[in-house]
N, C-alpha and C. Protein backbone atom coordinates (compact mmCIF):
# COMPACT_ATOMS: atom_id res chain seq x y z
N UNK A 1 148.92 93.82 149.42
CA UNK A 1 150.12 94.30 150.05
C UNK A 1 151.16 93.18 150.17
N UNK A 2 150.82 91.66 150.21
CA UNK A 2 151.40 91.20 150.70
C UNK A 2 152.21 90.50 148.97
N UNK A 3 151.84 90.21 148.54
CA UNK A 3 152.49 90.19 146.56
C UNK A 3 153.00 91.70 146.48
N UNK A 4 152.74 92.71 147.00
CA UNK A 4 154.10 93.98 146.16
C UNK A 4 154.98 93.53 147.32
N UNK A 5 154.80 92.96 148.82
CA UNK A 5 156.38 92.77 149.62
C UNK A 5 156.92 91.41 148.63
N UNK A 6 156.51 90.82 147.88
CA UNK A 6 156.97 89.38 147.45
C UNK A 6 157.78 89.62 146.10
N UNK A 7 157.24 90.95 145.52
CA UNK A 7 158.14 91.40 144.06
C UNK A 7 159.13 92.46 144.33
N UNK A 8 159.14 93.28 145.73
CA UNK A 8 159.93 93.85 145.67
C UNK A 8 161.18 92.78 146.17
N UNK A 9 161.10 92.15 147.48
CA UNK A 9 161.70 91.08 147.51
C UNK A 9 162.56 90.33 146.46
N UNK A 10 161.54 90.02 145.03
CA UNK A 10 162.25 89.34 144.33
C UNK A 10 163.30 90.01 143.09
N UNK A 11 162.55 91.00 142.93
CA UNK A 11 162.80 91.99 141.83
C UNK A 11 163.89 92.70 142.40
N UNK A 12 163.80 93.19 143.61
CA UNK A 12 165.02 94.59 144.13
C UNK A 12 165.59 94.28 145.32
N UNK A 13 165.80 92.78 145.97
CA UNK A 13 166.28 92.14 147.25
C UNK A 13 166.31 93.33 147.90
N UNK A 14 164.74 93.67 148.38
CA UNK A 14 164.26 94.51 149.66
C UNK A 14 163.52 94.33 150.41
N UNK A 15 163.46 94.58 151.65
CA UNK A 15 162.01 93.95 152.79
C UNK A 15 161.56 95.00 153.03
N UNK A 16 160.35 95.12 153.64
CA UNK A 16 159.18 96.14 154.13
C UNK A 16 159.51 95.58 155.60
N UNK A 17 159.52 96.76 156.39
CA UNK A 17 160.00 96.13 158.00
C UNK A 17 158.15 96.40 158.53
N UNK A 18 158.50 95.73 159.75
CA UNK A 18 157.08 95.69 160.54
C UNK A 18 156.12 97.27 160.51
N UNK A 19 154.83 97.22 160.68
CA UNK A 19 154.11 98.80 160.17
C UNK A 19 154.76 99.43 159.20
N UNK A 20 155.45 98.73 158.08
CA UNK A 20 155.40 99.80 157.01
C UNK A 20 154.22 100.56 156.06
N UNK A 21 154.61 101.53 155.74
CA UNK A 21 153.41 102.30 154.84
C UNK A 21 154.20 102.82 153.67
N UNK A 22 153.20 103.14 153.06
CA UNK A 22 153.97 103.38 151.32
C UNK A 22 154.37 104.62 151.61
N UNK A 23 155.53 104.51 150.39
CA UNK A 23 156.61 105.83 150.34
C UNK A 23 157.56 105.91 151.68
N UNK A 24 157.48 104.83 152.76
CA UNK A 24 158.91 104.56 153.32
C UNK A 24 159.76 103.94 153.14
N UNK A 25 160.70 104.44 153.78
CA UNK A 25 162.23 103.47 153.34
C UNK A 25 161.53 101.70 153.35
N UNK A 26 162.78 101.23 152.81
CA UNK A 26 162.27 99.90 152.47
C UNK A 26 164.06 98.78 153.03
N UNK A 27 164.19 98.17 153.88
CA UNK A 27 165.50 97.74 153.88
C UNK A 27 166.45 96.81 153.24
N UNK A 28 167.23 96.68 152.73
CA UNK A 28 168.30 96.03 151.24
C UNK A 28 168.49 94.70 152.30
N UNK A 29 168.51 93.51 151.88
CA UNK A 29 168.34 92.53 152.08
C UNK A 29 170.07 92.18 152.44
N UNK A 30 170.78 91.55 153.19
CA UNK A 30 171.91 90.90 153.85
C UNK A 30 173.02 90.29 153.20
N UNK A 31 172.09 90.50 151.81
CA UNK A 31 172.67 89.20 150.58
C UNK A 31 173.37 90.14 149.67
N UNK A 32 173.40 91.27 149.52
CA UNK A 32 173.41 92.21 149.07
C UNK A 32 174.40 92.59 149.39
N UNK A 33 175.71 92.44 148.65
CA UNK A 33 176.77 93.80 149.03
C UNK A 33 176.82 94.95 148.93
N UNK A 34 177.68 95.72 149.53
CA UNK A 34 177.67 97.51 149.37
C UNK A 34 177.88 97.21 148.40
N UNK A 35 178.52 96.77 147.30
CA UNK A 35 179.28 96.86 146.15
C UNK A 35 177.98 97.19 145.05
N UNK A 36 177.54 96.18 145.33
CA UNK A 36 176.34 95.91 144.36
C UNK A 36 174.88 96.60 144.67
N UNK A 37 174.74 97.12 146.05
CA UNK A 37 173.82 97.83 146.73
C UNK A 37 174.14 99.48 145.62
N UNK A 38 174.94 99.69 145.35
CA UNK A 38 175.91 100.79 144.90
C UNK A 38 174.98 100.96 143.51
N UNK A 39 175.29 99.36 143.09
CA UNK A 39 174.70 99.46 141.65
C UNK A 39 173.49 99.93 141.11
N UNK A 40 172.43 98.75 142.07
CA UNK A 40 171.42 98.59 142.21
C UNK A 40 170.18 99.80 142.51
N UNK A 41 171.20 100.55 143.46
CA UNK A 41 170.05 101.45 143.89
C UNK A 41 171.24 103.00 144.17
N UNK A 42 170.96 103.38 142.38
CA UNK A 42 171.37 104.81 142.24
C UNK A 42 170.98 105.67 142.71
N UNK A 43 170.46 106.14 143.42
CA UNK A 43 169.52 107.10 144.61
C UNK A 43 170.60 106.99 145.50
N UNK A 44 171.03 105.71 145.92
CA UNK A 44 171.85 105.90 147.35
C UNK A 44 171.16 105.16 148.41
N UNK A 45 171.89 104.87 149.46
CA UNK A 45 171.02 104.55 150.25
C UNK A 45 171.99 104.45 151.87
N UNK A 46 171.22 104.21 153.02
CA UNK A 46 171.69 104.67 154.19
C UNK A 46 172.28 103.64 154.89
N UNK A 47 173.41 103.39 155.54
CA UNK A 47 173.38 102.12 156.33
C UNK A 47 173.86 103.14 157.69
N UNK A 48 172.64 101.74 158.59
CA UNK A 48 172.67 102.19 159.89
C UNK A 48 173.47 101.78 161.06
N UNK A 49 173.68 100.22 160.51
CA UNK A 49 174.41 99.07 160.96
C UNK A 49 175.18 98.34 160.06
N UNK A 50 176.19 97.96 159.79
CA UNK A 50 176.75 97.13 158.97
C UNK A 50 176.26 96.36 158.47
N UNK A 51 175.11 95.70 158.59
CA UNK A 51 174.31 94.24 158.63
C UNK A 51 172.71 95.19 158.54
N UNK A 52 172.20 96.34 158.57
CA UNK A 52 171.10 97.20 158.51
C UNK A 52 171.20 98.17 157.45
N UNK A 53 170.72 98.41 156.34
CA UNK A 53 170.71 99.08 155.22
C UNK A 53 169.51 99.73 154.66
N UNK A 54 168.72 100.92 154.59
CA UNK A 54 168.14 101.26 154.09
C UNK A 54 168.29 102.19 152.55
N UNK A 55 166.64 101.93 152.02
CA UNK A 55 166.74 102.95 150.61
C UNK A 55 165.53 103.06 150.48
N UNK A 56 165.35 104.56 149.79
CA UNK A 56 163.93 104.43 149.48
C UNK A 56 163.08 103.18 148.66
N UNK A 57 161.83 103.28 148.81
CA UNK A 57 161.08 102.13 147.94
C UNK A 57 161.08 102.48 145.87
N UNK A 58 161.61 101.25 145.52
CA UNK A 58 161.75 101.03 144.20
C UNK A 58 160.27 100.89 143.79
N UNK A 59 160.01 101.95 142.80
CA UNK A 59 159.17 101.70 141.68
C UNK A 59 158.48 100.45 141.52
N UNK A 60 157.31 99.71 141.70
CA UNK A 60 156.88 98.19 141.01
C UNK A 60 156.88 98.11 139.69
């Protein structure tokens, strides 16, 4: 578990928040603009907070 949080991380700048389980949202990392959040993750995704962003979990 702890290498798929380290590739999604690296691969799709996303974190697994505390008690996550598979097939939940996953949150877009800070570094990440809407702009490029846009790009990145064609599905869409939710922001809750300006600075808090969710999307579903990307494919490994």
């Amino acid at each position: 578990m702890v290498l798929d949080s380290l590739r999604l991380m690296a691969g799709y700048s996303v974190a697994r928040p505390v008690n996550w389980h598979e097939g939940e949202d996953v949150i877009i990392v800070t570094a990440v603009s809407d702009e490029d959040a846009k790009e990145k993750f064609p599905k869409g995704f939710r922001t809750v907070k300006p600075y808090l962003r969710s999307t579903s979990q990307p494919d490994l």
